[in-house]
N, C-alpha and C. Protein backbone atom coordinates (compact mmCIF):
# COMPACT_ATOMS: atom_id res chain seq x y z
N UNK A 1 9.23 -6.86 -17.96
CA UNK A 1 10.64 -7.18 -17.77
C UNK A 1 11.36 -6.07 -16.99
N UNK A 2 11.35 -4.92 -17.40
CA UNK A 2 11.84 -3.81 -16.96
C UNK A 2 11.14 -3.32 -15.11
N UNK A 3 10.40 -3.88 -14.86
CA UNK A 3 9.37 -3.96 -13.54
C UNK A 3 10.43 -4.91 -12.66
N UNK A 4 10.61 -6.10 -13.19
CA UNK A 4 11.41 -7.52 -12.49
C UNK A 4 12.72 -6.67 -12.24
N UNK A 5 13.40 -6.23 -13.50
CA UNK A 5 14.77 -5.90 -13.00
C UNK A 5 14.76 -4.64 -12.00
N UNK A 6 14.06 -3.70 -12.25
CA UNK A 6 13.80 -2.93 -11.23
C UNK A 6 13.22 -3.34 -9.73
N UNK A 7 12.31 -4.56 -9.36
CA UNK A 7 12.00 -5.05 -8.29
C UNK A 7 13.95 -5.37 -7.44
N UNK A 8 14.23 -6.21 -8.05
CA UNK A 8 15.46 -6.92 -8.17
C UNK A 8 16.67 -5.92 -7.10
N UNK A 9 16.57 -4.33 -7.78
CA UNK A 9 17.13 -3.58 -7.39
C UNK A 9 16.59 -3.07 -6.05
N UNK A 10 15.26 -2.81 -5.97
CA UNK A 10 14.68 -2.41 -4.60
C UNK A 10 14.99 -3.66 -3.87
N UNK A 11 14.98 -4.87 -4.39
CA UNK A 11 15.41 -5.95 -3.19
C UNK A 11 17.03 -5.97 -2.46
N UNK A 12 17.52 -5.24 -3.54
CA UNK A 12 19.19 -5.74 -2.75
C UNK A 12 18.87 -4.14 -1.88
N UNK A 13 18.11 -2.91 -2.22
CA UNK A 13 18.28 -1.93 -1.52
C UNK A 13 17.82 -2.42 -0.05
N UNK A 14 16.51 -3.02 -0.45
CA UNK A 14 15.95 -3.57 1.23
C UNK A 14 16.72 -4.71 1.82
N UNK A 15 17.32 -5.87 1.26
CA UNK A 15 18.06 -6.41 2.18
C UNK A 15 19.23 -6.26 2.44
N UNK A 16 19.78 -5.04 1.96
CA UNK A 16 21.33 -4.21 2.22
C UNK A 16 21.06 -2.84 2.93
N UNK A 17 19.61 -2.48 2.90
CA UNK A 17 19.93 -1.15 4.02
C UNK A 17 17.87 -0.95 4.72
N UNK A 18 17.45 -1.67 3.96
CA UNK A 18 15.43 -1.67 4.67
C UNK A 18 15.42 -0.43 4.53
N UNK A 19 16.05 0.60 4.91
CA UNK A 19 14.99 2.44 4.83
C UNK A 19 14.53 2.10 3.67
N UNK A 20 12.93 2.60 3.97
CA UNK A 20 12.65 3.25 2.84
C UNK A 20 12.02 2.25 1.65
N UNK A 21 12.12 0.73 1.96
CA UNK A 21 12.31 -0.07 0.88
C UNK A 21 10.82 -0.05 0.61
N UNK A 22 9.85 0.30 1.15
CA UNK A 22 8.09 0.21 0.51
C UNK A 22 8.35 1.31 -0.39
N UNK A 23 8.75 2.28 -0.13
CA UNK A 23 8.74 3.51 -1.03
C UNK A 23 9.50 3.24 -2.01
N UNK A 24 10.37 2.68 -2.22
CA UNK A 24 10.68 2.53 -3.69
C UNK A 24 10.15 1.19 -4.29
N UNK A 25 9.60 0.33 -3.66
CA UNK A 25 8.57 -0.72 -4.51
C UNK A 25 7.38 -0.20 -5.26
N UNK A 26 6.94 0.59 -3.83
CA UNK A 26 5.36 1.31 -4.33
C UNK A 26 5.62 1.95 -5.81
N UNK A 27 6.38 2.52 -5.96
CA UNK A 27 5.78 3.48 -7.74
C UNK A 27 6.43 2.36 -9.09
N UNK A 28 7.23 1.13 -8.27
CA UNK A 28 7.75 0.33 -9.67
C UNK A 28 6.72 -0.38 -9.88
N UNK A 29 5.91 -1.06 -8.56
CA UNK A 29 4.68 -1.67 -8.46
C UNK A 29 3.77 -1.46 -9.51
N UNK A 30 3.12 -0.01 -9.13
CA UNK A 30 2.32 0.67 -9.66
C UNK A 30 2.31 1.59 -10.95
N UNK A 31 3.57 2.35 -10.99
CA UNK A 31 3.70 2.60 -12.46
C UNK A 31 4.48 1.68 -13.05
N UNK A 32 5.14 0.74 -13.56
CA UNK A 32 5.65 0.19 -13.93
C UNK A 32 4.95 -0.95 -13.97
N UNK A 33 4.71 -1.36 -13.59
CA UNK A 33 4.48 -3.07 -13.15
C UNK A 33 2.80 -3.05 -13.72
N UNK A 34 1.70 -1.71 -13.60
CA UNK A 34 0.48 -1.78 -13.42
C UNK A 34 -0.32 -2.07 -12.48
N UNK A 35 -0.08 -2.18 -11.42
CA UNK A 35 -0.82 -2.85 -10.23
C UNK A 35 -1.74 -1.30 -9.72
N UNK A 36 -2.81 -1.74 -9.32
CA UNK A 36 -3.59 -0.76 -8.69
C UNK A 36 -2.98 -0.49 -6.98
N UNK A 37 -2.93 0.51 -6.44
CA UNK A 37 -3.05 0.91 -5.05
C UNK A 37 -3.13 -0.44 -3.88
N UNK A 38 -3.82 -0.94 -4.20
CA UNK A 38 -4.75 -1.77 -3.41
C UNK A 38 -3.41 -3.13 -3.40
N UNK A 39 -3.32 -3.31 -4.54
CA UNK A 39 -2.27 -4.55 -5.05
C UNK A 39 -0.82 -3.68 -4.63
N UNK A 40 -0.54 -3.36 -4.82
CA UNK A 40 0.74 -2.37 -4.49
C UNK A 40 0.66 -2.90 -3.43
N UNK A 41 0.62 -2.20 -2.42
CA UNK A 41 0.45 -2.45 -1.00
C UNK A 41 0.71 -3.75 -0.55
N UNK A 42 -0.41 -4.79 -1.03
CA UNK A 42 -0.51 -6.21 -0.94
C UNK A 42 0.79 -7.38 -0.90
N UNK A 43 1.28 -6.91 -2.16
CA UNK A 43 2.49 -7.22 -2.96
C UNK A 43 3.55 -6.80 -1.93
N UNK A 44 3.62 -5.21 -2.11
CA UNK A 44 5.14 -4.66 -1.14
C UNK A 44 4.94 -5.69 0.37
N UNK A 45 3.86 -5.63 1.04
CA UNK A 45 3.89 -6.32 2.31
C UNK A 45 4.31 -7.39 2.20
N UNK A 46 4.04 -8.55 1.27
CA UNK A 46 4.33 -10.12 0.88
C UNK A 46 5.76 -10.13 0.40
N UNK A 47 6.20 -9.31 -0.28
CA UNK A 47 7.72 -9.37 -0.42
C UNK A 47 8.70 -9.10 0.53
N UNK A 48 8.39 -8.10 1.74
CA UNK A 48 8.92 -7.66 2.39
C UNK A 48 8.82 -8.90 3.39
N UNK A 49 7.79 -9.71 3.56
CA UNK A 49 7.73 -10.73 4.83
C UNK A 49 8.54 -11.44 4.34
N UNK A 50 8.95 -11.84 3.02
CA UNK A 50 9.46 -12.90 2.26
C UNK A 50 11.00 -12.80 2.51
N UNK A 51 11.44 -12.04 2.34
CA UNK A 51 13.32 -11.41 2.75
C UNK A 51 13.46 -11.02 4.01
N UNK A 52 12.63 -10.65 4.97
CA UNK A 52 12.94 -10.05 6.00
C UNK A 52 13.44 -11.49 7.02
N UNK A 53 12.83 -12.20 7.34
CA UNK A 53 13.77 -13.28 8.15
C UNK A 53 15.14 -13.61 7.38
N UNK A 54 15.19 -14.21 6.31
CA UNK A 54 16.71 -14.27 5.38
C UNK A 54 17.26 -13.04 5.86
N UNK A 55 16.76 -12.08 5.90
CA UNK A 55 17.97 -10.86 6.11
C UNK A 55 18.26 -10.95 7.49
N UNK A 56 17.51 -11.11 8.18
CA UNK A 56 17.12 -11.31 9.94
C UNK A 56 18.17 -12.37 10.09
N UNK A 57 18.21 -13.65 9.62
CA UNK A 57 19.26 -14.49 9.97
C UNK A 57 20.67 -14.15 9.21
N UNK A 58 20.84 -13.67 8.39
CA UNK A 58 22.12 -13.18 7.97
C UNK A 58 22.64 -12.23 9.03
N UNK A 59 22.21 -11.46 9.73
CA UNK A 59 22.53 -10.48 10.02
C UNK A 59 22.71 -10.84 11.49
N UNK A 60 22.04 -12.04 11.95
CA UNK A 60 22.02 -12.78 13.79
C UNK A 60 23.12 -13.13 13.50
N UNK A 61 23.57 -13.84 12.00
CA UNK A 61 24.73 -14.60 12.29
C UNK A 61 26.36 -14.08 12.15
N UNK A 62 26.35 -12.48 12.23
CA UNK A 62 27.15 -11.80 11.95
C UNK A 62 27.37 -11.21 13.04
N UNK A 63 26.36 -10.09 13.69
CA UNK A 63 26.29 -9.44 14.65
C UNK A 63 25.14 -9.78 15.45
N UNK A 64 26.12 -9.11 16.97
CA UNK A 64 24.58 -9.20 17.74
C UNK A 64 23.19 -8.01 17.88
N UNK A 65 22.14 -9.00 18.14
CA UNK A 65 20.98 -8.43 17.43
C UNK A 65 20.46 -7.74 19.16
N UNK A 66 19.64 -6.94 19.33
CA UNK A 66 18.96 -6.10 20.03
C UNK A 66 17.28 -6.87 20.15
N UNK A 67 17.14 -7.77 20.61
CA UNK A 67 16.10 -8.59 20.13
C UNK A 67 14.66 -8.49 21.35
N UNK A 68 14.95 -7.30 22.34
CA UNK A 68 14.06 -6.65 22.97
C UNK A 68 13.48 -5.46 21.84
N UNK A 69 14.66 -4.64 21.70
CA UNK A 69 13.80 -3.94 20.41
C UNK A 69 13.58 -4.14 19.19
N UNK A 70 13.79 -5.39 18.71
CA UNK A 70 13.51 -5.83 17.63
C UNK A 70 12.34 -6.56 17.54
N UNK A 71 11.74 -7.32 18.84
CA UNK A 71 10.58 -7.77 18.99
C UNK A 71 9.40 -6.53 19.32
N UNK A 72 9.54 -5.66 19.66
CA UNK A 72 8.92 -4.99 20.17
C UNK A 72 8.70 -4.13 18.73
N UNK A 73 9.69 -3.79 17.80
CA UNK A 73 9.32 -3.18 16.70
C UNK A 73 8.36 -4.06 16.34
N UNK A 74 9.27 -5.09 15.88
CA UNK A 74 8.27 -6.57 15.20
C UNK A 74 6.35 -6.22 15.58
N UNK A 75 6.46 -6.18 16.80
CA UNK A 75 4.76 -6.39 17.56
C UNK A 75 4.36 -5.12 16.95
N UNK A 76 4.82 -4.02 16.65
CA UNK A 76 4.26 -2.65 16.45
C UNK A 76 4.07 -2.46 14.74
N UNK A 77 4.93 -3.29 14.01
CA UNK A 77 5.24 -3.57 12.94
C UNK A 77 3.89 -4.12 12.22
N UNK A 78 3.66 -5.78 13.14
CA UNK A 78 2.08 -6.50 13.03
C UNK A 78 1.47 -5.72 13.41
N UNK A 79 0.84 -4.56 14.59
CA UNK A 79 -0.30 -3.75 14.72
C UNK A 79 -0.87 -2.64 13.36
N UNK A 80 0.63 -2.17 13.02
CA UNK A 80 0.39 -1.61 12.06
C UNK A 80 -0.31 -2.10 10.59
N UNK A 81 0.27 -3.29 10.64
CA UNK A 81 0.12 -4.17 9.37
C UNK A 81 -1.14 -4.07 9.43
N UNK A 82 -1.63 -4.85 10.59
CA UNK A 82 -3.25 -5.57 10.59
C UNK A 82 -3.82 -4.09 10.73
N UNK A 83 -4.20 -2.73 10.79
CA UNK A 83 -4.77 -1.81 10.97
C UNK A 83 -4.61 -1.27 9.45
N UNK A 84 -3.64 -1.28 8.46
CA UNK A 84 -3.17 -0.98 7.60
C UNK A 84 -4.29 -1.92 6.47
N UNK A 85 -4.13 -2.62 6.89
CA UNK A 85 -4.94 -4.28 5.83
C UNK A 85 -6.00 -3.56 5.71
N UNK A 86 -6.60 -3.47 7.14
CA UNK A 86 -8.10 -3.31 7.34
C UNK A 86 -8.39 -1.94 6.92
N UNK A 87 -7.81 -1.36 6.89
CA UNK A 87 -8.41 0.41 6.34
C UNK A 87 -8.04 0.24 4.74
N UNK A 88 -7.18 -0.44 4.14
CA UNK A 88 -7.04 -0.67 2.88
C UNK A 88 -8.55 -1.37 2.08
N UNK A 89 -8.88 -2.07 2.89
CA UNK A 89 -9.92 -3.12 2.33
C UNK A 89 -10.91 -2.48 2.30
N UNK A 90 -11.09 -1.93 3.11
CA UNK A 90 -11.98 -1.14 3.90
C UNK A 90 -12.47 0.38 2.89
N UNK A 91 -11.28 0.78 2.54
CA UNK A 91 -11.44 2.47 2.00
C UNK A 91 -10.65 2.51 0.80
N UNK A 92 -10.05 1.50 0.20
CA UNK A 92 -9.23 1.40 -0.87
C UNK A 92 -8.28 2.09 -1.51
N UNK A 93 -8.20 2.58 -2.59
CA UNK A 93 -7.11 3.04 -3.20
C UNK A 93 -6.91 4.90 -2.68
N UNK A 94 -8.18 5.04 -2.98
CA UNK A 94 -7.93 6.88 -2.48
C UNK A 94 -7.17 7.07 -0.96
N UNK A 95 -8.05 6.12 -0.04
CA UNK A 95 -6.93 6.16 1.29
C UNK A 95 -5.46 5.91 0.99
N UNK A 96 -5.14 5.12 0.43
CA UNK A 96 -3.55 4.41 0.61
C UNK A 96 -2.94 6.04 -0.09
N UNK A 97 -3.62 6.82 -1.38
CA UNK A 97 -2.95 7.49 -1.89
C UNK A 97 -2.55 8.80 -1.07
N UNK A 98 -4.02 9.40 -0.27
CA UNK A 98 -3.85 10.33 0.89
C UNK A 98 -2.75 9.53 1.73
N UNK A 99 -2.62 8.88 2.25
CA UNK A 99 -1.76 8.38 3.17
C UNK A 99 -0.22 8.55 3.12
N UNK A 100 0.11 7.88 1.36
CA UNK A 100 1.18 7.61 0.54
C UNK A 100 1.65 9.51 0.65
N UNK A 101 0.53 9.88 -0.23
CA UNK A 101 1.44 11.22 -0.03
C UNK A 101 1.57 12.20 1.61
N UNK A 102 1.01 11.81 2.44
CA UNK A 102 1.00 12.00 3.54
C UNK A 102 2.66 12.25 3.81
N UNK A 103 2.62 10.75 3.98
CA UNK A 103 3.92 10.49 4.76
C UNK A 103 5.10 11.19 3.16
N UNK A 104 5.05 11.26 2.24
CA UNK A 104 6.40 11.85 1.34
C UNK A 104 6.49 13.01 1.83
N UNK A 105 5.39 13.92 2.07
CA UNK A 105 5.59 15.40 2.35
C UNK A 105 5.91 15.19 3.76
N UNK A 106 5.86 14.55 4.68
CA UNK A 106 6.73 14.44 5.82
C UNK A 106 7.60 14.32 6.02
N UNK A 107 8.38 13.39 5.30
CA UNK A 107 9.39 12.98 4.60
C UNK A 107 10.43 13.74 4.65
N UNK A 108 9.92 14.49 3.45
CA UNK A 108 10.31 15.77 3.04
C UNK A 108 10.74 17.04 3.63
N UNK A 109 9.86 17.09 4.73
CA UNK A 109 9.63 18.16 5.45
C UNK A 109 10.96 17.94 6.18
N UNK A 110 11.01 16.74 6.91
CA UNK A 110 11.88 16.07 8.04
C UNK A 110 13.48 16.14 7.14
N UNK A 111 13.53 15.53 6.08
CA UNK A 111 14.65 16.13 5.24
C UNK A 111 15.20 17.28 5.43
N UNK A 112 14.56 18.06 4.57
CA UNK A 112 14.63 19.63 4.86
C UNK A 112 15.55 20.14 5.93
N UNK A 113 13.95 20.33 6.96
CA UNK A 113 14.28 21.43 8.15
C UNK A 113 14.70 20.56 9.01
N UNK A 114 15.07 18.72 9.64
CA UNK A 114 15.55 18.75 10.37
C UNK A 114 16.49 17.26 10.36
N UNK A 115 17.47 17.84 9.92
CA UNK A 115 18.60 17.03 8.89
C UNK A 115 19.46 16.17 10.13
């Protein structure tokens, strides 16, 4: 229960501002929820495809959209995905976790020293 209402919250964060929104699924996913690495991942991607057009058309029908660089993210978005899938399947949970903390201490870093 406490997993749902917390999903709930990462959803209005991602369809009211997207930074960031895998990173706060990933640890409700996984500590909370129980899901292994592997499922984490799986899950955050399937939810995120699931809201992202709804937010995509809310947001066409408000303002205008940039839809050269929005396609072009989009295409870089799918490369990533499908390279992401395949090294997941591929090398499983220990990769995603090197990875996961990869990018926080970058994160971090980029926080920091260059604000």
């Amino acid at each position: 229960m406490l997993g749902h209402i917390l999903m709930i919250g990462a959803g209005a964060w991602g369809g009211f501002i997207q930074i960031g929104v895998g990173f706060i699924m990933m640890p409700i996913l996984a500590r909370v929820m129980g899901l292994d690495l592997v499922r984490v991942n799986m899950h955050k991607v399937f939810i995120i495809l699931v809201y992202t057009p709804v937010t995509l058309l809310i947001f066409a029908s408000r303002v205008e959209i940039a839809w050269g660089a929005g396609i072009a993210l989009g295409l870089g978005t799918a490369l990533g995905g499908w390279l992401g899938t395949h090294a997941t399947i591929t090398r499983g949970a220990p990769f995603i976790r090197r990875i996961f903390a990869a990018t926080v201490v970058a994160l971090i870093i980029k926080l920091v020293f260059f604000p």
